[in-house]
N, C-alpha and C. Protein backbone atom coordinates (compact mmCIF):
# COMPACT_ATOMS: atom_id res chain seq x y z
N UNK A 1 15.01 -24.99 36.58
CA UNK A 1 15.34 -24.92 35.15
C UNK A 1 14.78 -23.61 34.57
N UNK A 2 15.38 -22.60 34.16
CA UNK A 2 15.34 -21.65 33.21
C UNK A 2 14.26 -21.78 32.44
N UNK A 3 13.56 -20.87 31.88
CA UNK A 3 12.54 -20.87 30.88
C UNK A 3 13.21 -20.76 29.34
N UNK A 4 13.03 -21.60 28.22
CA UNK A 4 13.42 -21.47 26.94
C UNK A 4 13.66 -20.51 26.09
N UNK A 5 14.12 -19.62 25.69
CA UNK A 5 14.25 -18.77 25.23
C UNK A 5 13.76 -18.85 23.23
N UNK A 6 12.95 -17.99 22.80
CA UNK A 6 12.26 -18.04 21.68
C UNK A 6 13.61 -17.45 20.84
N UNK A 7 13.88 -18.01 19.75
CA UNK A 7 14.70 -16.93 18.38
C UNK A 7 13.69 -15.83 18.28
N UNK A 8 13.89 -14.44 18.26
CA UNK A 8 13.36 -13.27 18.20
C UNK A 8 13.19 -13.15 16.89
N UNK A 9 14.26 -13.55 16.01
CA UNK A 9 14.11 -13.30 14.33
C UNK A 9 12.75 -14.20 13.87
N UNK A 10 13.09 -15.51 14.66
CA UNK A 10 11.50 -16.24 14.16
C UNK A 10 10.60 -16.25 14.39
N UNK A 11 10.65 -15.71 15.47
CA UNK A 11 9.17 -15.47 16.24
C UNK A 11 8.63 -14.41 15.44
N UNK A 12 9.39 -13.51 14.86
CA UNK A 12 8.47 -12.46 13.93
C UNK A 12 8.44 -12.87 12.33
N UNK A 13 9.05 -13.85 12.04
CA UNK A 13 9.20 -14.28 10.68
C UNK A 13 8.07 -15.46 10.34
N UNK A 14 8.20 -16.34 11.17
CA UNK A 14 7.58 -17.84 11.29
C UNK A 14 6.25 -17.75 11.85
N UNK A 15 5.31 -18.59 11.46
CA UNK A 15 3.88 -18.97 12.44
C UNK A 15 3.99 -19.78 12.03
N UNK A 16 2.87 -21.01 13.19
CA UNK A 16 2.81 -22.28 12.95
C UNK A 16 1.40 -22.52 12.72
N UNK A 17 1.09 -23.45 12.26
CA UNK A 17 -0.60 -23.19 11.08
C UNK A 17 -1.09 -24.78 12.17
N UNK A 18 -2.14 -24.78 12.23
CA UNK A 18 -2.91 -25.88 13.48
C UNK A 18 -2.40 -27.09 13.22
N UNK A 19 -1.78 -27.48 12.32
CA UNK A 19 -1.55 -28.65 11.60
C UNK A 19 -0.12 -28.52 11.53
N UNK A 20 0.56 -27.55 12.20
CA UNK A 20 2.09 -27.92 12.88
C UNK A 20 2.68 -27.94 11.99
N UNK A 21 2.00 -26.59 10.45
CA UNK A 21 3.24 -26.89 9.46
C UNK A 21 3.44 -25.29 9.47
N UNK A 22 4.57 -24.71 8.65
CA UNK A 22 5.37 -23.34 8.93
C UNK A 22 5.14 -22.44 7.20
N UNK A 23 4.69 -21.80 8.40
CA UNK A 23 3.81 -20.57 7.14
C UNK A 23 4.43 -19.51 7.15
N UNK A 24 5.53 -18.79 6.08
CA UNK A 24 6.47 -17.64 6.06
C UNK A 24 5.79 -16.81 4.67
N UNK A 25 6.63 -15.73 4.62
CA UNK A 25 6.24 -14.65 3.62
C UNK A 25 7.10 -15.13 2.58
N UNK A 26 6.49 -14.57 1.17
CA UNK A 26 7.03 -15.22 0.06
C UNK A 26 8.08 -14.02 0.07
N UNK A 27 9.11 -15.06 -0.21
CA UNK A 27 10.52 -14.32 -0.84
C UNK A 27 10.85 -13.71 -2.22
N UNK A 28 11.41 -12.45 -2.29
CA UNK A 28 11.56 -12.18 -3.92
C UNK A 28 10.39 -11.17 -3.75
N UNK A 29 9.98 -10.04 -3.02
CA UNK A 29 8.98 -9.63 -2.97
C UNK A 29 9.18 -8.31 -2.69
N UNK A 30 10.40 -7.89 -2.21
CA UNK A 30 11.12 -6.62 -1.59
C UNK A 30 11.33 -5.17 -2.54
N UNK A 31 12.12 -5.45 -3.75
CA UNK A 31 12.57 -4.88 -4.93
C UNK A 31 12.42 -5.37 -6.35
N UNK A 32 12.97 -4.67 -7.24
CA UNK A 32 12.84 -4.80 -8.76
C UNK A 32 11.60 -5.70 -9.28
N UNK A 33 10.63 -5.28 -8.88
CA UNK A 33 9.35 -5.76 -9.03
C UNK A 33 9.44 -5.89 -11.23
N UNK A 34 9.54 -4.59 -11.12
CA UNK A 34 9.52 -4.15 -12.68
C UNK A 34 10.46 -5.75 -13.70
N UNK A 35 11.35 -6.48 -13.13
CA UNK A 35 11.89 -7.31 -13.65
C UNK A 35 10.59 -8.46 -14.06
N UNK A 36 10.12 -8.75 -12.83
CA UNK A 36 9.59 -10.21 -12.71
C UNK A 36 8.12 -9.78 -13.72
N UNK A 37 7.75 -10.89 -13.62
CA UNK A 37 6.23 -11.09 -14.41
C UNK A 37 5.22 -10.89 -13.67
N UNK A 38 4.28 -10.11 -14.24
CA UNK A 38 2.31 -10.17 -13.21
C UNK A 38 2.22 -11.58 -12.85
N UNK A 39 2.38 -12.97 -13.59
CA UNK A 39 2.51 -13.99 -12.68
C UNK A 39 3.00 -14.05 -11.82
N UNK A 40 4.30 -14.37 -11.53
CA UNK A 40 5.08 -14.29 -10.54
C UNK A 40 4.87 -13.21 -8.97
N UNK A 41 4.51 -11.93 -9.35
CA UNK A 41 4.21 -11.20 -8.43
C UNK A 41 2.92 -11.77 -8.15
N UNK A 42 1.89 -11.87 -9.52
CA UNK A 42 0.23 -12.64 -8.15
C UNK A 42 0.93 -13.87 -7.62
N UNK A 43 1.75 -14.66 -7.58
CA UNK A 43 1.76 -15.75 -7.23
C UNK A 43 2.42 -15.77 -5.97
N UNK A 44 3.33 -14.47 -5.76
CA UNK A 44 4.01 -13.99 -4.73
C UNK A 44 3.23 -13.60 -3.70
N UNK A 45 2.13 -13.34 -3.61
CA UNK A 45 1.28 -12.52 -2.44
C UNK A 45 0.80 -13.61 -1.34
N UNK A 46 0.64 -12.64 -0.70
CA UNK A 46 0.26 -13.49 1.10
C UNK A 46 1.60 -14.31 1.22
N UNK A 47 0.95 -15.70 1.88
CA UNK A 47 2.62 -15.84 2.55
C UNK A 47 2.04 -17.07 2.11
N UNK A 48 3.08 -18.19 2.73
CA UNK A 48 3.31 -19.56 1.37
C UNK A 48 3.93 -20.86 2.85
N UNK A 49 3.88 -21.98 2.59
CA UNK A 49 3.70 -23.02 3.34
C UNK A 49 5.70 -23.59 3.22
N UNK A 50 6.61 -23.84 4.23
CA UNK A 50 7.95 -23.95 4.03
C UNK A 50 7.48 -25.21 3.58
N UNK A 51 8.76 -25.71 2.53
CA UNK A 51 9.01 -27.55 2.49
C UNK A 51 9.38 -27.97 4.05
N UNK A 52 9.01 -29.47 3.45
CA UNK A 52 9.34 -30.00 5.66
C UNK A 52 11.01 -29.60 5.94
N UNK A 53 11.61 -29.93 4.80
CA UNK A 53 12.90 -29.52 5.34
C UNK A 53 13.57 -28.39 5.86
N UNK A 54 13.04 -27.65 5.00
CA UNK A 54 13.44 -25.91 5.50
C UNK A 54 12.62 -25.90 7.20
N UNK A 55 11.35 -26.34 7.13
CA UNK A 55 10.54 -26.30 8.33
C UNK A 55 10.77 -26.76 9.47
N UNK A 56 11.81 -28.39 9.13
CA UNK A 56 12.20 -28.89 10.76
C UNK A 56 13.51 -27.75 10.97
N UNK A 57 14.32 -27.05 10.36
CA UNK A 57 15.11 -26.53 10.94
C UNK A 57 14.82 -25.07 11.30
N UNK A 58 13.42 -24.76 10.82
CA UNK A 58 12.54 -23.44 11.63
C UNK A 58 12.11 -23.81 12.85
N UNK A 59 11.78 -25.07 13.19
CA UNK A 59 10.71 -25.29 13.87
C UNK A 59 11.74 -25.64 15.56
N UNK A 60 12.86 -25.74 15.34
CA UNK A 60 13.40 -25.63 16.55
C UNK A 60 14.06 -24.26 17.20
N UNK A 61 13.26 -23.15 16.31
CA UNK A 61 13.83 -21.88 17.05
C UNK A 61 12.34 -21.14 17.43
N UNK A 62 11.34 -22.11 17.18
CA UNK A 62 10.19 -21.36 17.97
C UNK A 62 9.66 -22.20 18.64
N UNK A 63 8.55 -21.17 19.93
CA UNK A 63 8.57 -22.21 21.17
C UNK A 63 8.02 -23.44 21.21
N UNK A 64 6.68 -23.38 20.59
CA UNK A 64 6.42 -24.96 20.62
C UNK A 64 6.39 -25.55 19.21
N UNK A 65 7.26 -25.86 18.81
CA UNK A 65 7.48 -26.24 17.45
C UNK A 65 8.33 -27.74 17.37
């Protein structure tokens, strides 16, 4: 049997946090900064925890997920 092959996009997008939940970069963070609010941008920084739903359908394109 073949070895599994990882999604390349997720493997650099996705980590999985010890507790097997999916930790991505906050979105909305790229451009037109000048629009949004100093809230919104502090609230934007570091990276942010997926809902389970978005997460079970991350979690089958990385390897042990």
């Amino acid at each position: 049997m073949p070895k599994m092959k990882t999604k390349s996009g997720a493997k650099k997008r996705f980590k999985l946090t010890a507790s097997g939940k999916v930790r991505a970069g906050q979105a909305g963070k790229r451009h037109g900064m000048i629009k949004r609010t100093n809230k919104q941008i502090r609230n934007q920084r570091g990276t942010g925890i997926l809902s389970e739903p978005d997460a079970r359908i991350v979690r089958k394109f990385l390897p042990n997920g």
